[in-house]
Protein backbone atom coordinates (compact mmCIF):
# COMPACT_ATOMS: atom_id res chain seq x y z
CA UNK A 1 16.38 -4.79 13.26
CA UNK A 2 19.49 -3.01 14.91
CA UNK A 3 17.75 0.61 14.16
CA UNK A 4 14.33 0.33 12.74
CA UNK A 5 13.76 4.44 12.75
CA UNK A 6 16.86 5.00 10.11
CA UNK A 7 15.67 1.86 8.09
CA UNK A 8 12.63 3.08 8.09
CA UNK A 9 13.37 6.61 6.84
CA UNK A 10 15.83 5.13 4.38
CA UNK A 11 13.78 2.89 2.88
CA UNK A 12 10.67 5.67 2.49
CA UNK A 13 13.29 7.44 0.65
CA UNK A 14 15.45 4.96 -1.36
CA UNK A 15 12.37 2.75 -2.60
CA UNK A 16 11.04 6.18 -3.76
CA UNK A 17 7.82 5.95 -1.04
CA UNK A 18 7.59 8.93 0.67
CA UNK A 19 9.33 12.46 0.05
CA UNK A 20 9.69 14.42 3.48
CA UNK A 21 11.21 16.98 2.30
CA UNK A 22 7.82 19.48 2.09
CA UNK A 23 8.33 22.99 3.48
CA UNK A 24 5.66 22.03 6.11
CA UNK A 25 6.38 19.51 8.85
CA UNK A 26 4.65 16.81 9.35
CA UNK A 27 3.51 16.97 5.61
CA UNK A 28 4.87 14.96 2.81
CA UNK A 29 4.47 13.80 -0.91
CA UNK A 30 3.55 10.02 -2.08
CA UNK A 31 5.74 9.79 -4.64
CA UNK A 32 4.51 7.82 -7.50
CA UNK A 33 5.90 4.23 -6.19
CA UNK A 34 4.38 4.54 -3.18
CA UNK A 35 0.75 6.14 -3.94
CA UNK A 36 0.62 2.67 -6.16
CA UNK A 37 1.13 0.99 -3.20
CA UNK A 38 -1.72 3.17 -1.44
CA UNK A 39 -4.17 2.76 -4.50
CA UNK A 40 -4.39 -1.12 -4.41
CA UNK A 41 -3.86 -1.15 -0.81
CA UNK A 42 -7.53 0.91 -0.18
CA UNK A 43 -8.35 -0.94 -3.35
CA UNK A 44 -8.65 -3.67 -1.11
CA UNK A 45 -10.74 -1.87 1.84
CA UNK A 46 -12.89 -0.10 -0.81
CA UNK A 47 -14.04 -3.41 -2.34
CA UNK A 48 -14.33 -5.13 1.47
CA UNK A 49 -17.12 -1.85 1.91
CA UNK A 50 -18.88 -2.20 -1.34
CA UNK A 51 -19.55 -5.98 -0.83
CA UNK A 52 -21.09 -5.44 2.54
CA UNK A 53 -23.10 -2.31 1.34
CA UNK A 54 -21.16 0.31 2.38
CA UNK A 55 -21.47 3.38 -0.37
CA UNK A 56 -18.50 5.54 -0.70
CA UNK A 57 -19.34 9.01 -0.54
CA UNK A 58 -17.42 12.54 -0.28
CA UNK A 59 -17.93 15.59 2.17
CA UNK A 60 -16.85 18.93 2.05
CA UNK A 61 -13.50 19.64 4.38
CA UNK A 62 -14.31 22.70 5.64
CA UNK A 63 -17.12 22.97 9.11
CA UNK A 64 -17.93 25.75 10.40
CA UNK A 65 -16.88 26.74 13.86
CA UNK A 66 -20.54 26.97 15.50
CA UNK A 67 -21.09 23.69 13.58
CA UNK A 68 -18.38 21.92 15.48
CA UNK A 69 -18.92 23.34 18.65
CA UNK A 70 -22.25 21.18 18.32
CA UNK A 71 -19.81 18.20 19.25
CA UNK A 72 -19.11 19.19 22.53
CA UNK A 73 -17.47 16.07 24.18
CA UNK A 74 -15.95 14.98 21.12
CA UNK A 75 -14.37 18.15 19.72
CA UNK A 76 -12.38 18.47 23.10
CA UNK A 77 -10.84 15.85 21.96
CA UNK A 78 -9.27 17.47 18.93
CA UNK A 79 -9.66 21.18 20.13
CA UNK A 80 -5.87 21.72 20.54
CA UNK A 81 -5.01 20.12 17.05
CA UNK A 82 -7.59 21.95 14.96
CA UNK A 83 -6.48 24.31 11.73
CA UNK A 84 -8.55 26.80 10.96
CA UNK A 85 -9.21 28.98 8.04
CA UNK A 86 -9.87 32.57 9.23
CA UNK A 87 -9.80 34.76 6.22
CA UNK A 88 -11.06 34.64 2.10
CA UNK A 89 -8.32 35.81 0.50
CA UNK A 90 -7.48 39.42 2.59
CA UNK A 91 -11.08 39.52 4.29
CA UNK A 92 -11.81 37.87 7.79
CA UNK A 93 -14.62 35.17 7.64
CA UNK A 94 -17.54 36.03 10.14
CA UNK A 95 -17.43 32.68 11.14
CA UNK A 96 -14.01 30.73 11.10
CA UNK A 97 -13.74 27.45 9.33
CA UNK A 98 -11.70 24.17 10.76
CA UNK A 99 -9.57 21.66 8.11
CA UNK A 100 -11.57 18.44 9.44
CA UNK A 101 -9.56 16.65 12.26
CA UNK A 102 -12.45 13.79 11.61
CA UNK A 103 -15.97 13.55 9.93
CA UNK A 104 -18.23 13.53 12.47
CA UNK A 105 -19.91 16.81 11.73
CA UNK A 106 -20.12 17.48 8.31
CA UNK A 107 -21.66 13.70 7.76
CA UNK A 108 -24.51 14.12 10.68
CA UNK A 109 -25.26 17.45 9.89
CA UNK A 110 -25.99 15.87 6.51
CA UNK A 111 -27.90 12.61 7.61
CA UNK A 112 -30.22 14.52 9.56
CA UNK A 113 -31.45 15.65 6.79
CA UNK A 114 -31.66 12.40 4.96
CA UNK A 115 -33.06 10.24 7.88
CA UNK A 116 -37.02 11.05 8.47
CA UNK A 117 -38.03 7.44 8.81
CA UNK A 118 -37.36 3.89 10.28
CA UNK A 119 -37.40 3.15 6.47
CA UNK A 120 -34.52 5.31 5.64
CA UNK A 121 -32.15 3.44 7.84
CA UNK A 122 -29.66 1.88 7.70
CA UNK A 123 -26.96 4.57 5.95
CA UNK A 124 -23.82 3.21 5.95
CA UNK A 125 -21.64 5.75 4.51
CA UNK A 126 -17.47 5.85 3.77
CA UNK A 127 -15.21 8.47 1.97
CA UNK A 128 -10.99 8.11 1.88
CA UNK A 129 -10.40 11.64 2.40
CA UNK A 130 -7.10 13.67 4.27
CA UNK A 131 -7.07 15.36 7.51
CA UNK A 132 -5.80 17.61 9.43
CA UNK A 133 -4.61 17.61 13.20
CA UNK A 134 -1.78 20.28 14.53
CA UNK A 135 0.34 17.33 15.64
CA UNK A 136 2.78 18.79 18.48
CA UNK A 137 4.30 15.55 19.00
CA UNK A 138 7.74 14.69 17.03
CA UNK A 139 5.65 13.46 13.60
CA UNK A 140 6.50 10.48 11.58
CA UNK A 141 5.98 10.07 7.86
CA UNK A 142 2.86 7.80 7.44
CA UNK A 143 2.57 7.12 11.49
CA UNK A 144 2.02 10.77 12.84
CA UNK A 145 1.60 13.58 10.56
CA UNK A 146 -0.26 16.97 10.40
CA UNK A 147 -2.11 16.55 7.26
CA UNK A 148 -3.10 12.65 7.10
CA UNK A 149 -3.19 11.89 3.30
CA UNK A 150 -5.30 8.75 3.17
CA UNK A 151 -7.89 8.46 6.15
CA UNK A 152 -10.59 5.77 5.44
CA UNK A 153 -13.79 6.58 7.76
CA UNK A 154 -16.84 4.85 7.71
CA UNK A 155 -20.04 6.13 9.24
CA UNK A 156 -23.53 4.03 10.38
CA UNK A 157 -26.90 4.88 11.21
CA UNK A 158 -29.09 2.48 13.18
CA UNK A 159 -32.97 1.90 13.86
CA UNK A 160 -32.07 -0.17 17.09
CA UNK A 161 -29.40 -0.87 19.29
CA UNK A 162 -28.84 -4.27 18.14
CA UNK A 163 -28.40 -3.65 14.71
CA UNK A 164 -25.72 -0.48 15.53
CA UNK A 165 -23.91 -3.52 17.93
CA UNK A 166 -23.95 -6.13 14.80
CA UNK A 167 -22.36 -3.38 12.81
CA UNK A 168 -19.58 -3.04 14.92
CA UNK A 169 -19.24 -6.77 14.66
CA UNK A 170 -19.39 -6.61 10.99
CA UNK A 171 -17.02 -3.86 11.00
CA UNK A 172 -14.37 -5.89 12.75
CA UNK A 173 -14.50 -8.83 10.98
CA UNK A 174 -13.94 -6.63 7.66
CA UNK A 175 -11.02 -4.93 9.46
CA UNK A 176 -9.84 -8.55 10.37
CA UNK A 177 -10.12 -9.77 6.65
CA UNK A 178 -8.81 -6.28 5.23
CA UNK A 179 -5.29 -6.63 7.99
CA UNK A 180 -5.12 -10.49 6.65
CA UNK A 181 -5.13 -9.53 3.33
CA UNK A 182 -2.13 -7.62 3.60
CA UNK A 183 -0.52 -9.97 6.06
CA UNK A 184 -0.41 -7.60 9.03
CA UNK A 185 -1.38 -9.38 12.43
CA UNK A 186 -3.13 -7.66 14.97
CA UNK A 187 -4.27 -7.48 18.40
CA UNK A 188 -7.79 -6.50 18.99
CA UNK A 189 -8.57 -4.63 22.26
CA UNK A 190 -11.57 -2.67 23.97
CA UNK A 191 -10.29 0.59 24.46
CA UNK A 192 -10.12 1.53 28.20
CA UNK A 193 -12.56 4.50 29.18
CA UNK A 194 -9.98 6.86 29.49
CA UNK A 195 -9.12 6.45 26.11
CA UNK A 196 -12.07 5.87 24.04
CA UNK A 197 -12.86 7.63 21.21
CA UNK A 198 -14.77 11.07 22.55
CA UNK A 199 -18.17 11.06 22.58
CA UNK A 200 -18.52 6.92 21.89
CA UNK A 201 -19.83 4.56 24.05
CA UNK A 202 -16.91 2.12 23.37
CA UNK A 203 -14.08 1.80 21.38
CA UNK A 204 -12.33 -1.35 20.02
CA UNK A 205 -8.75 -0.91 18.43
CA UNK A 206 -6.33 -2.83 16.35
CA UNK A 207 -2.32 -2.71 17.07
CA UNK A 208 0.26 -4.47 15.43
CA UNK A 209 3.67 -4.41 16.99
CA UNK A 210 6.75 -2.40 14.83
CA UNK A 211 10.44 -4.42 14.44
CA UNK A 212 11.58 -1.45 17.59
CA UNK A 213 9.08 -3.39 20.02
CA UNK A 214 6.73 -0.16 20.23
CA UNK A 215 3.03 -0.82 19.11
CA UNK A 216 0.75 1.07 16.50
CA UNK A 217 -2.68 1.54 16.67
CA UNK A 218 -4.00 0.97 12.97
CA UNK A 219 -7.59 0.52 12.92
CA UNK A 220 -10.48 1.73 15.26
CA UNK A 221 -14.11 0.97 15.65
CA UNK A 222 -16.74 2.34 17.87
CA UNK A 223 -20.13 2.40 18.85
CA UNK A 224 -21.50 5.87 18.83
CA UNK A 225 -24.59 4.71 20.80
CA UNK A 226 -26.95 7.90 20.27
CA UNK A 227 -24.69 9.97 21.43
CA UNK A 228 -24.39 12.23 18.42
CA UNK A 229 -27.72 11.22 17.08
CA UNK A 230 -29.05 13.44 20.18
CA UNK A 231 -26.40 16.08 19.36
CA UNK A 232 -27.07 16.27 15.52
CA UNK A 233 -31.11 15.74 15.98
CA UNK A 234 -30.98 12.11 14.02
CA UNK A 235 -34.61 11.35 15.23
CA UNK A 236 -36.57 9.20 12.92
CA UNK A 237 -40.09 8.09 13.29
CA UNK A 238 -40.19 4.21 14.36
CA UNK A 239 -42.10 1.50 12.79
CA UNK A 240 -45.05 1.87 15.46
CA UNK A 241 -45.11 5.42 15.34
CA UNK A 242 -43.14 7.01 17.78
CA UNK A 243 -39.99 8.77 17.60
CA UNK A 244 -36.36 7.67 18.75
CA UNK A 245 -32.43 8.72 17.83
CA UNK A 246 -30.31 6.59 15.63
CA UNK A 247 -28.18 4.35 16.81
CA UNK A 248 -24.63 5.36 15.27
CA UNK A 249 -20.77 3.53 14.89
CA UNK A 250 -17.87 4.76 12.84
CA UNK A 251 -14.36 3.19 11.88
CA UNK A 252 -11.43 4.29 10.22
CA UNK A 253 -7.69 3.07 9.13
CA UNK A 254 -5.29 5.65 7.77
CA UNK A 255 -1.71 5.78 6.31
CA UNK A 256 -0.43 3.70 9.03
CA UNK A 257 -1.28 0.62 7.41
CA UNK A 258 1.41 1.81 4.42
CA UNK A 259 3.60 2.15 7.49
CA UNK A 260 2.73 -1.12 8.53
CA UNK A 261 3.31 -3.13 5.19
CA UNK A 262 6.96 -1.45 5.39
CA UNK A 263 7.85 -2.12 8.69
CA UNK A 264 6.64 -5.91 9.43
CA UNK A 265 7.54 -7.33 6.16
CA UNK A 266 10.68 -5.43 5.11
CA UNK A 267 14.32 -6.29 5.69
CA UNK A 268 17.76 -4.69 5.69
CA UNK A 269 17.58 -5.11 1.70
CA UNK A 270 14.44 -2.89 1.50
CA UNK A 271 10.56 -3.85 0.83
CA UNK A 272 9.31 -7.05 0.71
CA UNK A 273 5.64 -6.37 -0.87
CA UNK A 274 2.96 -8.66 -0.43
CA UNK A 275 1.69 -9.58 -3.74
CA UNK A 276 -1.75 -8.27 -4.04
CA UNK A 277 -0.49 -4.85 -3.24
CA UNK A 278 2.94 -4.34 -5.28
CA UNK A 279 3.00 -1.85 -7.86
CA UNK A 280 5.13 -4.29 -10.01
CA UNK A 281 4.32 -8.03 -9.13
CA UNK A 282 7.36 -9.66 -11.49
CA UNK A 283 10.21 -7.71 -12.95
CA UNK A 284 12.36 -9.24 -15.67
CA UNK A 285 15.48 -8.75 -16.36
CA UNK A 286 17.31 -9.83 -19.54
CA UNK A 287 21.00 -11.03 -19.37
CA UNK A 288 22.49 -10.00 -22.18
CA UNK A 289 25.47 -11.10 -23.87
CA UNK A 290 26.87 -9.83 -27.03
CA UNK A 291 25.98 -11.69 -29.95
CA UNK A 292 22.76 -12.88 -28.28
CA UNK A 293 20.90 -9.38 -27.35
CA UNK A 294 17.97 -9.71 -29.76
CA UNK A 295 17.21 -13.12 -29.03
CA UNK A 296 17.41 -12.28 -25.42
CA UNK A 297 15.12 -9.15 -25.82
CA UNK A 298 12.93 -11.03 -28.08
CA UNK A 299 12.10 -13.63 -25.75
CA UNK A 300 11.69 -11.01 -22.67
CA UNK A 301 9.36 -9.29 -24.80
CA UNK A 302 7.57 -12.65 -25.28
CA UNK A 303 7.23 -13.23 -21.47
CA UNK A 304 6.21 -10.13 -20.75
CA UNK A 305 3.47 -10.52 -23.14
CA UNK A 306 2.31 -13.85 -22.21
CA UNK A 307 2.21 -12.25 -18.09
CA UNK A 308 0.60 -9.05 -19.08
CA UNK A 309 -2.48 -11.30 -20.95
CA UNK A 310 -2.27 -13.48 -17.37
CA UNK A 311 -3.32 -9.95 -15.46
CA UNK A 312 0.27 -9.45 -13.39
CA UNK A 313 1.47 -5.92 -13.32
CA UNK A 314 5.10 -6.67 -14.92
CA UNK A 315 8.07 -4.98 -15.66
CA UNK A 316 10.46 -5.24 -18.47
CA UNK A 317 13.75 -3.88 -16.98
CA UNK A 318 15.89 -3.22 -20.78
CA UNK A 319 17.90 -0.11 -19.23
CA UNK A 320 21.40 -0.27 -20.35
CA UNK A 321 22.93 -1.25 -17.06
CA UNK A 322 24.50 -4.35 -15.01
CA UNK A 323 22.07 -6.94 -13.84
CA UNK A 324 23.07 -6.42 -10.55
CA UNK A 325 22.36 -3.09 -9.95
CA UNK A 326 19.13 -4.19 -11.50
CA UNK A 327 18.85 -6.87 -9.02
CA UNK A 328 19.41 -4.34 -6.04
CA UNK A 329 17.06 -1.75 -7.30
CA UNK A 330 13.54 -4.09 -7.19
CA UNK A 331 15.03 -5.75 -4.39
CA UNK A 332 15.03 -2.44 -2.51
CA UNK A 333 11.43 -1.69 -4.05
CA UNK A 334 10.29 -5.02 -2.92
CA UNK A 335 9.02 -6.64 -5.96
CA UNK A 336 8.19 -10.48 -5.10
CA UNK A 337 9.08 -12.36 -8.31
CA UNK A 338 12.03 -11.55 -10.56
CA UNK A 339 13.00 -13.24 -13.66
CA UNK A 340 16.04 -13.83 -14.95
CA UNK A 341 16.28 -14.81 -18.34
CA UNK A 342 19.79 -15.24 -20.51
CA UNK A 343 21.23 -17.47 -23.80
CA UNK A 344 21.22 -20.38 -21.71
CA UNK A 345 17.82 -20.27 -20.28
CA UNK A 346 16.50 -19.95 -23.70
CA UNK A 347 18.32 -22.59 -24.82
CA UNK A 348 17.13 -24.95 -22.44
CA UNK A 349 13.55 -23.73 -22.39
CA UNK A 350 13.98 -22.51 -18.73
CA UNK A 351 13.00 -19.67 -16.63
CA UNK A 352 14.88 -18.59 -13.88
CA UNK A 353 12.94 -17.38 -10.85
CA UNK A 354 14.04 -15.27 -7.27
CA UNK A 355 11.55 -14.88 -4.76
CA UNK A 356 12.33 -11.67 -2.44
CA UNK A 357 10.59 -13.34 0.24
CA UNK A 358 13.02 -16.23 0.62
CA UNK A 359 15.58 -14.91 -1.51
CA UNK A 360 15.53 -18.76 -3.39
CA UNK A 361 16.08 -18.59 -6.85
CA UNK A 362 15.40 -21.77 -9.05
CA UNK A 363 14.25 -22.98 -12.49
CA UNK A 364 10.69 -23.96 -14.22
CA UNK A 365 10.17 -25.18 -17.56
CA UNK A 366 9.44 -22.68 -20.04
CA UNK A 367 5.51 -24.08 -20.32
CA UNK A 368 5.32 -23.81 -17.07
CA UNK A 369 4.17 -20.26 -16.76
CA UNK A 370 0.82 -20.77 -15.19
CA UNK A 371 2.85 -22.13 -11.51
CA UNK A 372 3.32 -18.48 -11.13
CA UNK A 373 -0.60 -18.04 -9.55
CA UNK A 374 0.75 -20.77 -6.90
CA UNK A 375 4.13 -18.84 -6.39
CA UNK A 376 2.31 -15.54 -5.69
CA UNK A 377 0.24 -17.65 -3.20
CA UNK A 378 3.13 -18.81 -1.96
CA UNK A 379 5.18 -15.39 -1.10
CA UNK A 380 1.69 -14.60 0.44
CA UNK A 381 1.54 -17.39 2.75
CA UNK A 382 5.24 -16.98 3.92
CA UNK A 383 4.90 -12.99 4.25
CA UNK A 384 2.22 -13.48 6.32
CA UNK A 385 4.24 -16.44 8.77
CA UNK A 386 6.81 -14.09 8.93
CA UNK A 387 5.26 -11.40 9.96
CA UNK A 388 3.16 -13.69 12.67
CA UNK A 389 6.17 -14.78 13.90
CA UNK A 390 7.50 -11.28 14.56
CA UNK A 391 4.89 -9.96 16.08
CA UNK A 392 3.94 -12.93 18.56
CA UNK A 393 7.81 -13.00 19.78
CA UNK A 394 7.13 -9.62 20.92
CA UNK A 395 3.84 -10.52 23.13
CA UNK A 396 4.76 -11.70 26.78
CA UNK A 397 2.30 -12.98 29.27
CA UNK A 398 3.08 -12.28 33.03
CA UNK A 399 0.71 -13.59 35.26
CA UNK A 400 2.44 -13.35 38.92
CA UNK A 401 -0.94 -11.35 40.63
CA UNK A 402 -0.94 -7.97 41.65
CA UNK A 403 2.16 -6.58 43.63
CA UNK A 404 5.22 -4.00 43.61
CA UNK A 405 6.62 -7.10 42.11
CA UNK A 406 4.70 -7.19 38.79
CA UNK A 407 4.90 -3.43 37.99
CA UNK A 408 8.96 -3.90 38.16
CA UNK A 409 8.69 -6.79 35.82
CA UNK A 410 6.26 -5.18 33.38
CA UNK A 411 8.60 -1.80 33.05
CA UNK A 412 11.71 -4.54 33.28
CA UNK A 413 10.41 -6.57 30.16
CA UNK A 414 9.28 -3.57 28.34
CA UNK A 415 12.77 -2.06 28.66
CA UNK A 416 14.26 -4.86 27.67
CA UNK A 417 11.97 -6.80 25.16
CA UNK A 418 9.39 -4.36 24.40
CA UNK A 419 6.50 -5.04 22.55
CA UNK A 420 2.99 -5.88 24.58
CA UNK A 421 2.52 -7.92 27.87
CA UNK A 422 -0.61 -9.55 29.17
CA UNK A 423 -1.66 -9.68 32.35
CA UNK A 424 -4.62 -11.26 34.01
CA UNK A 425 -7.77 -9.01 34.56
CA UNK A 426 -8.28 -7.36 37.63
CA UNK A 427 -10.63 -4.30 37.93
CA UNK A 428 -8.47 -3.14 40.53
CA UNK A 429 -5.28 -2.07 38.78
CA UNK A 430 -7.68 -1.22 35.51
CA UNK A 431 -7.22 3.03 35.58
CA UNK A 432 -5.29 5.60 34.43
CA UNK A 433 -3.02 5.34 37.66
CA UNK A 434 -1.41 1.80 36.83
CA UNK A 435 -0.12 3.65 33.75
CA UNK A 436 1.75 6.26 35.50
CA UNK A 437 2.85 2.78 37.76
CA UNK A 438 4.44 1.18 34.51
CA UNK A 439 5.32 3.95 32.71
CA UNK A 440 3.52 2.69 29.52
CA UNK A 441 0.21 2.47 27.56
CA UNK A 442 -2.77 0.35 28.81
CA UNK A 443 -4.19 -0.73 25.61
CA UNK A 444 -7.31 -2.60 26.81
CA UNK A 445 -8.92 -5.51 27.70
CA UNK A 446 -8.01 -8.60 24.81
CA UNK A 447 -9.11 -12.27 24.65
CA UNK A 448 -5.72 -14.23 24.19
CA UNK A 449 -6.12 -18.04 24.68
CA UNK A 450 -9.35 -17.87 25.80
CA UNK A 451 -8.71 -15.98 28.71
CA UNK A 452 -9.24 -12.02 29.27
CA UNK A 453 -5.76 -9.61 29.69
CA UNK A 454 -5.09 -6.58 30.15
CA UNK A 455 -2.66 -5.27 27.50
CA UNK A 456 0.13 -2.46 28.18
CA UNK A 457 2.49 -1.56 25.81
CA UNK A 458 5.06 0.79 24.82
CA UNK A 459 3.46 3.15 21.81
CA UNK A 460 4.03 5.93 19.00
């Protein structure tokens, strides 16, 4: 994509996503199109959290300063990006209030009063909640923003530390399932130390890579260890009758994943929605010629019926302008099955279909309704190709050892083809001073092929 920041912006606007226009920066609206996109989106996740008994839950969004100071280590993480509230209407609060940057606090405070016994373990806690962080950096709409609208965190609480470590396994193979679901691939790394989450004892990330070449961090998971369980006093009395600290993880998405649907599966038309997530899954369109409009609007009507009963979320498009403008307009918003349906269709007892995906248009009988399950898996299957195919042209393995030699070619390749190169392990060249050396991000450590990399990348 020649210049993926204005399509990007375009399409938020055009496809009536995202209004940046808000007096605040870094702040926008979801306009309705796209909040439908957001509600079966976290639909998804929800559902993915409520199967593996995970109870969603809601905290207040205001801590108190001497509450968060009880974070130490982890609030210097956030300390310059914090909001606070300092006043109630003209009078100054004795004690200031942050806008949460993140959970953390409010939900331990809380479980430490809910956790007395082994017995009352495991919690496994989520809310979808917004955020706040004074972003200084330039701010994108749904990729960096000062009030993050949708932020999904999920928080743990362990007897042992084997059953905290098979949560974070459990947690990424929901985030894996979640990411497939929506046809987004991903590369799963252990963050380095230097840029864990603060306070955890490791953190393990998901990127995708964006049609510019620059990857996006979409997903997180770490182990807490008892790092805040010593912090927050989460001491419990074990089965044998002593006393330990809970063994805690926590993982969140956010609006990036919106970002991501946009950017990986979209072309210079506009959206290209994956199924499961579209606000409208099949629009139809009647072509109407004069003589022939109620018979036309009749059968739509029919069709739309017959879909509706079938559970699709389907449009009847009967405004009083050309079919091609029609055409453009659920192009633009992505919709991945139109129907086109005039005189001669009728007459024949045909349907006339257009996948966005492929942009293939073709005929099925009339009876045939019921294909359109297979279709729908169909557009799914290809999104997701598609979007596999994108990102794995952008991953680039370099394994030429350790030398003045390989720090050229990384900064070389990642001027010129971007996206994320591999290169072999070596403890040696693993710190923060290879990054100044290459100019870019190191991401991690990653399996790829059975092997172990190192991953740097260029990144938002």
């Amino acid at each position: 994509m020649e210049n993926f920041s204005e399509w990007y912006g375009n399409i938020l606007e055009k496809a009536e996503i995202y209004d940046l226009r808000y007096p605040i920066k870094g702040c926008g609206v979801y306009l309705p199109y796209g909040f439908k996109i957001r509600r079966y989106v976290f639909e998804i996740i929800r559902n993915m959290l409520d199967e593996s008994e995970h109870e969603e839950a809601l905290f207040p969004m205001l801590i108190p300063e001497d509450l968060l100071a009880k974070e130490g280590e982890h609030i210097k993480g956030f300390e310059d990006e914090v909001y606070w509230v300092t006043h109630g209407g003209t009078a100054p609060l004795d004690v200031k209030l942050a806008l949460r940057p993140t959970s953390e606090t409010p939900i331990y405070y809380m479980m430490k009063l809910w956790i007395k016994v082994h017995t009352d373990l495991p919690i496994k806690v989520y809310q979808v909640v917004n955020t706040f962080r004074y972003e200084t950096k330039h701010t994108r709409p749904l990729i960096r923003l000062r009030e993050i609208m949708t932020f999904k965190e999920a928080h743990t609480a362990h007897a042992t530390k084997e059953d905290a470590e098979n949560q974070v396994r459990e947690a990424i193979g929901i985030y894996k399932n979640f990411f497939d679901e929506l046809g987004i691939p991903t590369i799963i790394s252990k963050r380095p130390e230097w840029d864990k989450f603060p306070g955890a004892e490791y953190t393990m990330a998901f990127d995708t890579i964006f049609p510019d070449g620059k990857t996006m961090q979409i997903g997180t998971v770490h182990n807490l260890g008892q790092n805040f369980a010593k912090t927050f006093e989460l001491e419990f009395e074990t089965a044998d009758g002593g006393k330990d600290y809970a063994y805690q993880t926590c993982y969140g998405i956010s609006d990036r994943v919106i970002a991501s649907i946009i950017a990986l599966h979209g072309d210079e038309k506009g959206l290209i929605l994956p199924p499961n997530v579209a606000p409208i899954q099949i629009v139809i369109v009647p072509l109407l010629f004069k003589g022939k409009e109620e018979i036309v609007i009749n059968k739509a009507k029919q069709v739309y019926n017959l879909l509706k009963e079938k559970g699709f979320r389907v449009k009847l498009d009967d405004r009083d302008i050309r079919p091609g403008r029609k055409f453009n307009d659920w192009e633009l918003r992505g919709v991945p099955l139109r129907i086109e349906l005039g005189p001669r269709d009728i007459k024949n007892k045909k349907i006339t279909l257009f996948r966005r995906d492929t942009e293939e248009k073709f005929q099925i009988d009339e009876e045939d309704l019921n294909e359109i399950n297979n279709i729908m898996d169909s557009i799914m299957e290809t999104i997701k190709e598609k979007a596999n195919e994108r990102v794995n042209s952008f991953i680039t393995v370099i394994d030429d050892g350790y030398s003045r030699a390989l720090t050229d070619k990384i900064k070389e390749t990642l001027a010129e083809k971007k996206g994320i190169i591999l290169i072999p392990y070596n403890k040696d060249i693993y710190n923060e001073e290879f990054e100044d050396l290459i100019d870019a991000s190191v991401l991690g450590t990653t399996e790829y092929d059975g092997k172990e990399y190192i991953a740097v990348a260029k990144t938002y």
